[in-house]
Protein backbone atom coordinates (compact mmCIF):
# COMPACT_ATOMS: atom_id res chain seq x y z
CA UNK A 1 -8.76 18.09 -15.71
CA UNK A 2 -7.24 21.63 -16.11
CA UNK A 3 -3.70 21.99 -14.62
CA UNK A 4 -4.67 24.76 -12.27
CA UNK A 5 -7.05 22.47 -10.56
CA UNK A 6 -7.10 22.84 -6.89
CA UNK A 7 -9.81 20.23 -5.45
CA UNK A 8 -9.79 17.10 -5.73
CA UNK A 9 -12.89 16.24 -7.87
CA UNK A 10 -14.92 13.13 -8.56
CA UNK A 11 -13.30 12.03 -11.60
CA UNK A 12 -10.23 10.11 -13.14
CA UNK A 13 -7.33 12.19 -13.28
CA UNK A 14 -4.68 9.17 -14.49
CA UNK A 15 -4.26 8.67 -17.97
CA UNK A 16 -3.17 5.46 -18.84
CA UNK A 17 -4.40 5.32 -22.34
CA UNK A 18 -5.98 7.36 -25.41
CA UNK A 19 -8.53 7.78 -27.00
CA UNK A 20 -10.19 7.74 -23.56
CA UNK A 21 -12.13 4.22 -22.68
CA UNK A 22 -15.77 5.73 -22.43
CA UNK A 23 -15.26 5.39 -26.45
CA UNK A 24 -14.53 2.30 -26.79
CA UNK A 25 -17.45 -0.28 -28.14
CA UNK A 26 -19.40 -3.69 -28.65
CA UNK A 27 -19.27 -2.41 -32.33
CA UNK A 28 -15.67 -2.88 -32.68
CA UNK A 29 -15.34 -6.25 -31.49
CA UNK A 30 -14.71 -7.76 -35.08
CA UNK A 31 -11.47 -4.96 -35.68
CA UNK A 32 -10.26 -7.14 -32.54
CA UNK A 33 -10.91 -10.54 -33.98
CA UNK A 34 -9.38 -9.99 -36.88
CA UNK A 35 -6.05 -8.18 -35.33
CA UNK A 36 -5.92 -11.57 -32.64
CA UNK A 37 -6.41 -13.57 -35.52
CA UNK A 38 -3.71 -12.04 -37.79
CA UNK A 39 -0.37 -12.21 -37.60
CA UNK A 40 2.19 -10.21 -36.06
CA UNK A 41 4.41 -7.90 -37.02
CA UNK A 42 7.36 -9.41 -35.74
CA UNK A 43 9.34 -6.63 -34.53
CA UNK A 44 6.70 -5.64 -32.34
CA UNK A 45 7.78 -6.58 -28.51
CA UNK A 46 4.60 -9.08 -27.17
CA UNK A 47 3.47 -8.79 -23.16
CA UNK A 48 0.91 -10.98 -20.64
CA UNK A 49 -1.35 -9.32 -18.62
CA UNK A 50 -3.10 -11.72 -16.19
CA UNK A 51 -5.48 -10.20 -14.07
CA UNK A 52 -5.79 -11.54 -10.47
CA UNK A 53 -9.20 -10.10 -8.79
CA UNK A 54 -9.49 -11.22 -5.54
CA UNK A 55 -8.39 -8.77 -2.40
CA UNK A 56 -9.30 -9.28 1.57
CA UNK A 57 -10.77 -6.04 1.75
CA UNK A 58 -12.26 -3.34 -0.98
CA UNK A 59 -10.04 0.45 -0.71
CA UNK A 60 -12.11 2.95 -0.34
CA UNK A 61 -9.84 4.34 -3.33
CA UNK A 62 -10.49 1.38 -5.66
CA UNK A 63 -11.40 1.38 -8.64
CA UNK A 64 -10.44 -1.79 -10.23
CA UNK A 65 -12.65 -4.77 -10.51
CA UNK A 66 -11.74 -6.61 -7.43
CA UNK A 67 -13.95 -9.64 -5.56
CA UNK A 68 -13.69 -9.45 -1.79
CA UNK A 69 -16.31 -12.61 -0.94
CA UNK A 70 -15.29 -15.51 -3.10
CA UNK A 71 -14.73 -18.94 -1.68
CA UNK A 72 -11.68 -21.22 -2.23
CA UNK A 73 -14.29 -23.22 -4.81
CA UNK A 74 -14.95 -19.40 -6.80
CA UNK A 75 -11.00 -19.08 -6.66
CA UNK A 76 -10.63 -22.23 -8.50
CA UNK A 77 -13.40 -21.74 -11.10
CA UNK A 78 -11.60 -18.11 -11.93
CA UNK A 79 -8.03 -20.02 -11.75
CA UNK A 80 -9.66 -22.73 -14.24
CA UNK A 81 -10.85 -20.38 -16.72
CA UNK A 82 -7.96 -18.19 -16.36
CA UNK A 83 -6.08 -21.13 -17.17
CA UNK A 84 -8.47 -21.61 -20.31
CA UNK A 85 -7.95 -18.45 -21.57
CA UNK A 86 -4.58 -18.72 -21.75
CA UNK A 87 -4.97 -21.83 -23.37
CA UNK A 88 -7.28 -20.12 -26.47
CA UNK A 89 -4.77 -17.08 -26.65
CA UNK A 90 -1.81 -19.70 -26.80
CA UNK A 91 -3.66 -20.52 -30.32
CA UNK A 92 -4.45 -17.39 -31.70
CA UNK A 93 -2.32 -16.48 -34.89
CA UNK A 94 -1.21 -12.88 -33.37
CA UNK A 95 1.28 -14.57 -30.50
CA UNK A 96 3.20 -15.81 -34.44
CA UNK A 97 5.63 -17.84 -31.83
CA UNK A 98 7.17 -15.00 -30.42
CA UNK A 99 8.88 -14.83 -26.89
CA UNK A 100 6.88 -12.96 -24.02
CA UNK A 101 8.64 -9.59 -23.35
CA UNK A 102 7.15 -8.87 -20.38
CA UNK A 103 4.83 -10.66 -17.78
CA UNK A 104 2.68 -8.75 -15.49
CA UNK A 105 0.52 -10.36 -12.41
CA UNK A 106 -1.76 -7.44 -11.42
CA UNK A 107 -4.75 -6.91 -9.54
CA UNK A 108 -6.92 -7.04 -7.58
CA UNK A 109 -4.18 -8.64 -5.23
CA UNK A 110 -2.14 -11.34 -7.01
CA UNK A 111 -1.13 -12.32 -3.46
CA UNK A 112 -4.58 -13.27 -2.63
CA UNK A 113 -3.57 -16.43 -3.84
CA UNK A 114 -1.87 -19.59 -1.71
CA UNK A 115 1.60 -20.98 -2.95
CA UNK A 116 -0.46 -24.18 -3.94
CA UNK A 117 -3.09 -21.95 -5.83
CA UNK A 118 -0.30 -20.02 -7.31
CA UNK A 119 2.13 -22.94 -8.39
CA UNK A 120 -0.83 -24.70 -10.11
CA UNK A 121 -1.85 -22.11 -11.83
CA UNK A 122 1.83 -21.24 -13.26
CA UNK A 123 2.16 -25.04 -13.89
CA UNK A 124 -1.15 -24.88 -16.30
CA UNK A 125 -0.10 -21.62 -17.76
CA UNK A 126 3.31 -23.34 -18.80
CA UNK A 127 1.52 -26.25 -20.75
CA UNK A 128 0.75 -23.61 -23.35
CA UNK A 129 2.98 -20.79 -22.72
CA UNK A 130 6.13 -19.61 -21.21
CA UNK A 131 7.81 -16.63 -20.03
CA UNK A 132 11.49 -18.19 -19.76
CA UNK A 133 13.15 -15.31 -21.53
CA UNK A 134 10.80 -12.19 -20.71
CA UNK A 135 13.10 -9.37 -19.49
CA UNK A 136 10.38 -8.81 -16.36
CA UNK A 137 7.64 -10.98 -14.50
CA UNK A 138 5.77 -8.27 -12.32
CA UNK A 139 4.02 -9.50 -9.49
CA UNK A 140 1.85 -7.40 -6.98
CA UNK A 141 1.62 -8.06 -3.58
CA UNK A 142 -0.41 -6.85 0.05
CA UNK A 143 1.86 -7.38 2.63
CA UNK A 144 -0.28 -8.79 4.93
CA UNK A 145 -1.43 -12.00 2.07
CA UNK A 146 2.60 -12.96 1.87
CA UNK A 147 4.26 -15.92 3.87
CA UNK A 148 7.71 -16.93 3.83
CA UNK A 149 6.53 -19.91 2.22
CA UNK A 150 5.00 -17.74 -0.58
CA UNK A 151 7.56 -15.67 -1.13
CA UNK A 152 10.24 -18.24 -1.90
CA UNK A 153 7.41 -19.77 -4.32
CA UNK A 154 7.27 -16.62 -6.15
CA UNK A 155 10.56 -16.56 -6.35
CA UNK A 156 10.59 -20.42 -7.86
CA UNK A 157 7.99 -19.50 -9.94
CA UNK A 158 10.26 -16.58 -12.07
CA UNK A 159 9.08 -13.37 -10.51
CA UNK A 160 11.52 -11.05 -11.34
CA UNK A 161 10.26 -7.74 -10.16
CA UNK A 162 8.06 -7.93 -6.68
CA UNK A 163 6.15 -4.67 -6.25
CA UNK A 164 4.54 -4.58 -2.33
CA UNK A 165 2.01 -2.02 -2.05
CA UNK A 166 2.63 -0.04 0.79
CA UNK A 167 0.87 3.10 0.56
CA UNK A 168 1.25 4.53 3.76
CA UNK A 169 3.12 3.40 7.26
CA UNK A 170 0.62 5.30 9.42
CA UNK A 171 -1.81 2.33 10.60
CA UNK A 172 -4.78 4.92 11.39
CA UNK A 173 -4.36 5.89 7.77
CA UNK A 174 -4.15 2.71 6.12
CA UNK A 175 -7.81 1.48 8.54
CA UNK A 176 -9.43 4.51 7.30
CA UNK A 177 -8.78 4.40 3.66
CA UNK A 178 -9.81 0.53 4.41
CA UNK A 179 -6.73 -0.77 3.27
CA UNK A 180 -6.02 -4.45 5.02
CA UNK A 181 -2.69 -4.56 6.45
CA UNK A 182 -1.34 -2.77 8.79
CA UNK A 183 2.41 -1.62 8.62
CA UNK A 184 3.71 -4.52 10.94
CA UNK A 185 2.88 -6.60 8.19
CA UNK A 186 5.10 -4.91 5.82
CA UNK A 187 7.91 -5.20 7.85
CA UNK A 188 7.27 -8.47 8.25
CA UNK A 189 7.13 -9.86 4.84
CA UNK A 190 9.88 -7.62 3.95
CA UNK A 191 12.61 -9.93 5.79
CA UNK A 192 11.41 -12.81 3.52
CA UNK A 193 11.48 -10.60 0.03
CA UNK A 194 14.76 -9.34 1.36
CA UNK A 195 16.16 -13.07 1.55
CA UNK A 196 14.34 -14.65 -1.73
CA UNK A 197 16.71 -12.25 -3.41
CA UNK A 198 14.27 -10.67 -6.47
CA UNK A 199 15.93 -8.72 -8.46
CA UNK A 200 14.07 -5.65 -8.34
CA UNK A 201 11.79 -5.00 -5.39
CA UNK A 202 9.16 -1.73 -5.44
CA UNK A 203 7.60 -0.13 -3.15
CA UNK A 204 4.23 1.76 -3.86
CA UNK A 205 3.25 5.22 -2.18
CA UNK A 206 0.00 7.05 -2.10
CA UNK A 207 0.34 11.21 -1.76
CA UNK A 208 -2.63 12.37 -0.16
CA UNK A 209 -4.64 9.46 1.16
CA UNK A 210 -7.57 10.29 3.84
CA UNK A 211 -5.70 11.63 6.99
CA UNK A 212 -2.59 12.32 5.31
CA UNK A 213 -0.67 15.09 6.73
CA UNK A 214 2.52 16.23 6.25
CA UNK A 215 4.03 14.37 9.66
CA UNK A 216 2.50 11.14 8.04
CA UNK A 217 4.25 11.54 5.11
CA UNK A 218 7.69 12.68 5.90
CA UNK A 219 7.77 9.46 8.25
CA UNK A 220 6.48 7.66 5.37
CA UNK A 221 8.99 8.66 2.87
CA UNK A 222 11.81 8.42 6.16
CA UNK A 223 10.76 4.23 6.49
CA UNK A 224 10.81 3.57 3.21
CA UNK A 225 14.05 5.47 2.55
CA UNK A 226 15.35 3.19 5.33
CA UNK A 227 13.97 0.00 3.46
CA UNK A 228 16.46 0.63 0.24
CA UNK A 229 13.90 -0.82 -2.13
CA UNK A 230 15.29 -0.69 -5.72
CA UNK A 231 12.58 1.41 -6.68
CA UNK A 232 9.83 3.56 -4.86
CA UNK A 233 6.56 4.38 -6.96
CA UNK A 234 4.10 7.23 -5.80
CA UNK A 235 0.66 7.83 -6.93
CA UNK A 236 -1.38 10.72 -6.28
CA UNK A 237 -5.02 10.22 -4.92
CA UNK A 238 -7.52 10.78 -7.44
CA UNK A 239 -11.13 9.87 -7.10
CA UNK A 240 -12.62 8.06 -10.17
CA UNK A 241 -16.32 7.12 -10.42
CA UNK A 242 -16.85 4.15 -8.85
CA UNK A 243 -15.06 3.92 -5.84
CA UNK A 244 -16.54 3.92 -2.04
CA UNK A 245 -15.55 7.52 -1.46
CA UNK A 246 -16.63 8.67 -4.81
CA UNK A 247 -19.89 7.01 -4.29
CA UNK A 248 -20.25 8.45 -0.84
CA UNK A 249 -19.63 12.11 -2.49
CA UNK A 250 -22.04 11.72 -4.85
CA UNK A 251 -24.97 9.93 -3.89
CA UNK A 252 -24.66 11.09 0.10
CA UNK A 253 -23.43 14.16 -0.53
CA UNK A 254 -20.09 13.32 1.87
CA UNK A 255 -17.32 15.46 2.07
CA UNK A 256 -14.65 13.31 2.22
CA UNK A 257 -11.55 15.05 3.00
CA UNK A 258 -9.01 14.26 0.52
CA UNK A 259 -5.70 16.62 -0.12
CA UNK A 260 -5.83 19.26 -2.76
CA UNK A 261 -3.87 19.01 -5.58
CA UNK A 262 -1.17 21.27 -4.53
CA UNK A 263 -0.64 19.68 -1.36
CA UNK A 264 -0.42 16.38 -3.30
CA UNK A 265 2.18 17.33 -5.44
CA UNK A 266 4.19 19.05 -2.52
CA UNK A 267 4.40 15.93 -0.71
CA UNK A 268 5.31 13.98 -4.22
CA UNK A 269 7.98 16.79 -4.48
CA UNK A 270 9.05 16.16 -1.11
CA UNK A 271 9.49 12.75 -1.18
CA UNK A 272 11.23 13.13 -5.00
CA UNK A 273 13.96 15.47 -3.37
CA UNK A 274 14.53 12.86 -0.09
CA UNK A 275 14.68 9.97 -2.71
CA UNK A 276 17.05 11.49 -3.84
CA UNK A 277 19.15 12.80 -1.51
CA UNK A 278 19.55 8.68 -0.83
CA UNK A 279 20.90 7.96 -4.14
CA UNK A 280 17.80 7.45 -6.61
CA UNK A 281 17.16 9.04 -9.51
CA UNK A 282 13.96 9.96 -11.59
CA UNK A 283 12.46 7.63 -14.17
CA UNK A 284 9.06 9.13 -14.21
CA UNK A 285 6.34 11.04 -12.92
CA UNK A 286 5.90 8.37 -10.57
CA UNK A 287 8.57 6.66 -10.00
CA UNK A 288 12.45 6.85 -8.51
CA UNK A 289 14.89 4.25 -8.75
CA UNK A 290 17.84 3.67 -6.81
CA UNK A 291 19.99 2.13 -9.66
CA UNK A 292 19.00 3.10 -13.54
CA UNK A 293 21.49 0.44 -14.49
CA UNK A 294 19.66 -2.19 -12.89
CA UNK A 295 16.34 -1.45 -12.70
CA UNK A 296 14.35 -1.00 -15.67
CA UNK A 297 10.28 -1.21 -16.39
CA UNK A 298 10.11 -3.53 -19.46
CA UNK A 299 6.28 -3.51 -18.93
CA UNK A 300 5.67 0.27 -19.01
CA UNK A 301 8.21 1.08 -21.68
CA UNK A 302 7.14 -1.53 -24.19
CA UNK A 303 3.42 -0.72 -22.99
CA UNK A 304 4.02 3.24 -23.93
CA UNK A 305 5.71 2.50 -27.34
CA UNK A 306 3.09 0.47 -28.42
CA UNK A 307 3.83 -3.03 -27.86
CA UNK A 308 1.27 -5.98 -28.15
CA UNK A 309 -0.30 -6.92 -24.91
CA UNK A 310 -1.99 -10.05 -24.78
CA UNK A 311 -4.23 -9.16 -21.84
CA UNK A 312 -6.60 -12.11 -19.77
CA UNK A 313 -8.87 -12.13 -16.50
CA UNK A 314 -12.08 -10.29 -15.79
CA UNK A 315 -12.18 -6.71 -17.26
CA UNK A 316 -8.33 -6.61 -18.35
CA UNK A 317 -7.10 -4.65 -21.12
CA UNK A 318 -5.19 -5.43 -23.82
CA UNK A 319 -3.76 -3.77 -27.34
CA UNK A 320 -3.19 -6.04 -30.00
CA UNK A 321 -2.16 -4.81 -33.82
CA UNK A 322 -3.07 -1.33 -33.31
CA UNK A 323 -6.05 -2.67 -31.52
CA UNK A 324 -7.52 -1.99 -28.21
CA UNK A 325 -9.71 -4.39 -26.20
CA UNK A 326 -11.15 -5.12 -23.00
CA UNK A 327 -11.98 -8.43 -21.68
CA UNK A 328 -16.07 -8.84 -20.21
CA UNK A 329 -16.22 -7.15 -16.99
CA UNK A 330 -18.83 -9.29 -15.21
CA UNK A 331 -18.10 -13.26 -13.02
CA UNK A 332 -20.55 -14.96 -14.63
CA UNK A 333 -20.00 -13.31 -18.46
CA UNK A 334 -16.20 -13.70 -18.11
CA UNK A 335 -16.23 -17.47 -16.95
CA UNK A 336 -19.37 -18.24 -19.12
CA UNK A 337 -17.71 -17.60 -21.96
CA UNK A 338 -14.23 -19.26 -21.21
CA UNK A 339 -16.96 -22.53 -19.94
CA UNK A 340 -18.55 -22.72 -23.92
CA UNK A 341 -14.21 -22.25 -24.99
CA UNK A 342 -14.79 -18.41 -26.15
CA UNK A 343 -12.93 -15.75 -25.86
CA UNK A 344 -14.44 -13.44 -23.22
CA UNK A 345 -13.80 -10.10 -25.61
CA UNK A 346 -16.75 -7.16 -24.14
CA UNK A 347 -15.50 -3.76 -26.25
CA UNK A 348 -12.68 -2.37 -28.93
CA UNK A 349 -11.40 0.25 -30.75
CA UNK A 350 -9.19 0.90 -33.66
CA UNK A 351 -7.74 3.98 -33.05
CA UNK A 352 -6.27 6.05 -36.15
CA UNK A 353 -2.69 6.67 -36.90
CA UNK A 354 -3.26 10.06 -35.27
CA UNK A 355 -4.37 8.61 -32.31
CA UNK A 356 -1.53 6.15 -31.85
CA UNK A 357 0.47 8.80 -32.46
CA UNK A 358 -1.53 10.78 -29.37
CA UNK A 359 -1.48 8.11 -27.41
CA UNK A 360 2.30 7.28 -27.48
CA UNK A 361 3.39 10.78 -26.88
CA UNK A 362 1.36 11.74 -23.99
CA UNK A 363 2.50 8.47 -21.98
CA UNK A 364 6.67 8.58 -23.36
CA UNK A 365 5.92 12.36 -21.68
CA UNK A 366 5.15 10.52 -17.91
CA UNK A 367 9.01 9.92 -18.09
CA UNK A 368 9.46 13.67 -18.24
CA UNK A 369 10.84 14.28 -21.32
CA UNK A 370 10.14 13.50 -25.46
CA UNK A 371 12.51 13.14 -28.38
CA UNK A 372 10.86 15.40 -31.27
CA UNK A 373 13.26 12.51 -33.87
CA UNK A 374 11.50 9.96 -32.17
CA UNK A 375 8.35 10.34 -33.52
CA UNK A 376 9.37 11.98 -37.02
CA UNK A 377 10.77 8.96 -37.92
CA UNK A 378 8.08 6.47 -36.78
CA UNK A 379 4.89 9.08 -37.24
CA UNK A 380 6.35 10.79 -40.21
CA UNK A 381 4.86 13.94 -38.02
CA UNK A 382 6.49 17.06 -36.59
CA UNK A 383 4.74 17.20 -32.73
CA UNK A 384 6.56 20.40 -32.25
CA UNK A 385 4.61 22.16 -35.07
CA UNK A 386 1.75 20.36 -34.59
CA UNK A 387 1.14 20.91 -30.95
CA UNK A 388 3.01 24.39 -31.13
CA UNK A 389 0.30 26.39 -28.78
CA UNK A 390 0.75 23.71 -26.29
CA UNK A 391 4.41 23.57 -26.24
CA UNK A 392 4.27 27.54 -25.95
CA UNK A 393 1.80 27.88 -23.41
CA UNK A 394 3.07 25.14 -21.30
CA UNK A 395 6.78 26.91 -21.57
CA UNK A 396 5.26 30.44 -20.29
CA UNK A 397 3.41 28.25 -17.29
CA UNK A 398 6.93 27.30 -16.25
CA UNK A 399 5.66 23.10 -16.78
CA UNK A 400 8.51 22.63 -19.81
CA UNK A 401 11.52 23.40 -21.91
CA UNK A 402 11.79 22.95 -25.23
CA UNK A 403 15.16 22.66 -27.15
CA UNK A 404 15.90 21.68 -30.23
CA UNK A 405 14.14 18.52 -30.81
CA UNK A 406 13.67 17.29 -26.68
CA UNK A 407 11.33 18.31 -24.97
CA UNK A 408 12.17 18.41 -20.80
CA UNK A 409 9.45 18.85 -17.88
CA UNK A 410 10.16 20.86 -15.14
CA UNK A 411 9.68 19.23 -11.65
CA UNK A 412 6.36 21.52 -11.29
CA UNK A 413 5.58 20.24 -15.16
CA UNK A 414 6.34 16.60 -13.92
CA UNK A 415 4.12 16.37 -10.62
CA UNK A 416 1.18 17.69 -12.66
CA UNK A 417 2.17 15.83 -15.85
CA UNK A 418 -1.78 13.90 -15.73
CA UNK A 419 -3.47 17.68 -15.69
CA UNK A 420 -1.55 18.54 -18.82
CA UNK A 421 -2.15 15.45 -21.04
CA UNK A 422 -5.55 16.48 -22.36
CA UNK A 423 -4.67 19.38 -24.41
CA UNK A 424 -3.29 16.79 -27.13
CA UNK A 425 -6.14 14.78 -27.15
CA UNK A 426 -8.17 15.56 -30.54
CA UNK A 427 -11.34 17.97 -30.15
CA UNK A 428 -14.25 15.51 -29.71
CA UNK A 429 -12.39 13.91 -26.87
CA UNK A 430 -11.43 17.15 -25.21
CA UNK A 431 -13.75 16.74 -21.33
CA UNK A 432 -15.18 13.44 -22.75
CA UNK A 433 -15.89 11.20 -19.54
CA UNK A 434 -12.11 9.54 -19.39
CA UNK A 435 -13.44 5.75 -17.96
């Protein structure tokens, strides 16, 4: 997307990896059997990604593979072979014994889930695998899925770092972007994940949902500044392919009436400058925390330098020895293949040094600044010289500073940090369909 977009458009706008995933292929599959078959290199932090794909209702913003309809029999089979693929990836020569970094429980809503379901599923996990010394167990929650009773089991169970998605506070906005609880809920639930005592508690934000205004927001922003969570994450509406609204724009020609970009950003501003008028600080494009010394985000830091991430469930994503992979996207594939003791691997790609090297830079840039030394020493490549028409034009735009060797965003370079990404991708991915 060009940074001087104004509407929002029917396309991803987040990057979250490179090269872009509409290149990745069935034809690769054997570079990712033989990096999960190889060893590691042992420096090389390792992370879990278990993917948890049930939710009470679809968004209307969704894009992830989520099931709303399955029974409490269809939760078990997924739990089962969930279990099962942890089991085969316990095996594989690439884990080479070491400890789990990072553990992250995403979704779909991992919440969906009952203490029982959740406490034997963590029991079969740990008869091949533990996380006992991973420096962060992420766990997503929906307010209105959480008991007291769960809570306190999540708490049992290791969660370190609780993230509730919020989203919004204003209940007509939350029923018309089809979310499924309602703010009561979140104040609810948040006297039990108050008193289970996680160490790190975040809240999620969404600038420019469908109704948004700017009254919604500042009281937004104003409740959760009065929650004190340890760390508040906001995401900017964006409308990839195949979600309900995207759908509806396409195929009947809806106008749904989503913020502009600019408007987006000046409520993300907003909120960035009230966040911090309470005491928090930035630690990304995305995300404020109230106490840097405390809170840190093992999982995205690793995740951006290139760590190993062992990644199971329905259509997760992994990155294993310079490898990327995605898991089969499909019920029936997915558990199929666990049933006959397979790995359920659908696509790969080996990206080049060069593209590593891509890849690495434009996420370490989400935190709003890059070290040029950084990647001299482990690229062997000068990023200033190489990308020196981007560093130039993005300094006249006003997005960035360069000196020296560190590069710094500006807070207008920051809020549009997504819209700026592309120019480093390499020319046959430049407006390549991103997903």
């Amino acid at each position: 997307m060009a940074t001087d977009a104004i509407k929002t458009e029917v396309g991803s706008y987040f990057i979250s990896n490179y090269p872009p995933f509409s290149q990745w292929s069935a034809d690769n599959l054997g570079d990712v059997r033989a990096a999960l078959e190889s060893p590691p290199t042992q420096d090389t932090p390792l992370g879990l990604y278990l993917h948890i794909p049930f939710c009470r209702k679809r968004c209307k913003f969704c894009y992830f593979r989520v099931y709303t309809d399955k029974n409490a029999h269809e939760v078990e089979t997924y739990v089962a072979a969930l279990s099962r693929e942890i089991e085969l990836v316990s095996r594989l020569p690439v884990m080479g014994g070491r400890p789990f970094r990072f553990v992250y429980f995403g979704g779909g809503t991992p919440s969906f889930l009952s203490a029982k379901q959740l406490t034997s599923l963590v029991d079969r996990l740990r008869a091949n695998i533990n996380w006992d010394h991973a420096e962060e167990v992420t766990f997503e929650c929906e307010p209105g899925t959480l008991s007291e009773p769960k809570v306190k089991t999540l708490r049992e169970l290791g969660v370190t770092r609780l993230s509730l998605g919020v989203e919004n506070f204003s209940d007509s906005i939350l029923e018309e972007n089809g979310r499924a609880h309602l703010s009561g809920e979140v104040y609810k639930s948040w006297e039990w994940i108050q008193a289970a005592g996680f160490p790190n508690v975040n809240i999620d934000l969404i600038s420019g949902m469908v109704g948004e205004n700017w009254d919604a927001w500042r009281d937004s922003v104003r409740k959760t500044i009065a929650l004190s969570p340890d760390s508040v994450t906001i995401y900017q509406m964006e409308l990839p392919f195949n979600t309900v609204y995207s759908k509806d724009i396409l195929g009947n020609q809806i106008e749904t009436p989503v913020a502009d970009w600019p408007t987006k950003r000046a409520w993300v501003d907003y909120a960035f400058n009230e966040l911090a008028g309470a005491g928090y600080s930035v630690s990304s494009a995305y995300t404020m925390v109230k106490d840097p010394q405390k809170v840190n985000f093992s999982y995205r830091d690793n995740l951006w330098k290139g760590s190993d991430l062992l990644a199971t469930g329905v259509a997760s994503f992994g990155h294993v020895g310079g490898v990327h992979y995605q898991n089969l996207a499909e019920w029936s594939t997915y558990t199929g293949e666990l049933e006959a003791g397979r790995l359920p691997l659908l696509r790969g790609l080996r990206p080049t040094k060069h593209q590593l090297l891509v890849r690495e830079m434009i996420l370490l840039l989400k935190k709003g600044w890059l070290d040029a030394g950084y990647f001299r020493q482990k690229f062997e490549v000068e990023i200033l010289s190489e990308w020196a028409d981007v560093w130039e034009e993005y300094q006249r735009d006003g997005w960035l500073s360069v000196e020296g060797d560190r590069v710094t965003l500006t807070r207008d370079g920051l809020l549009r940090v997504d819209g700026l990404l592309p120019a480093f991708f390499e020319p046959e991915h430049q407006g390549v369909r991103y997903t």
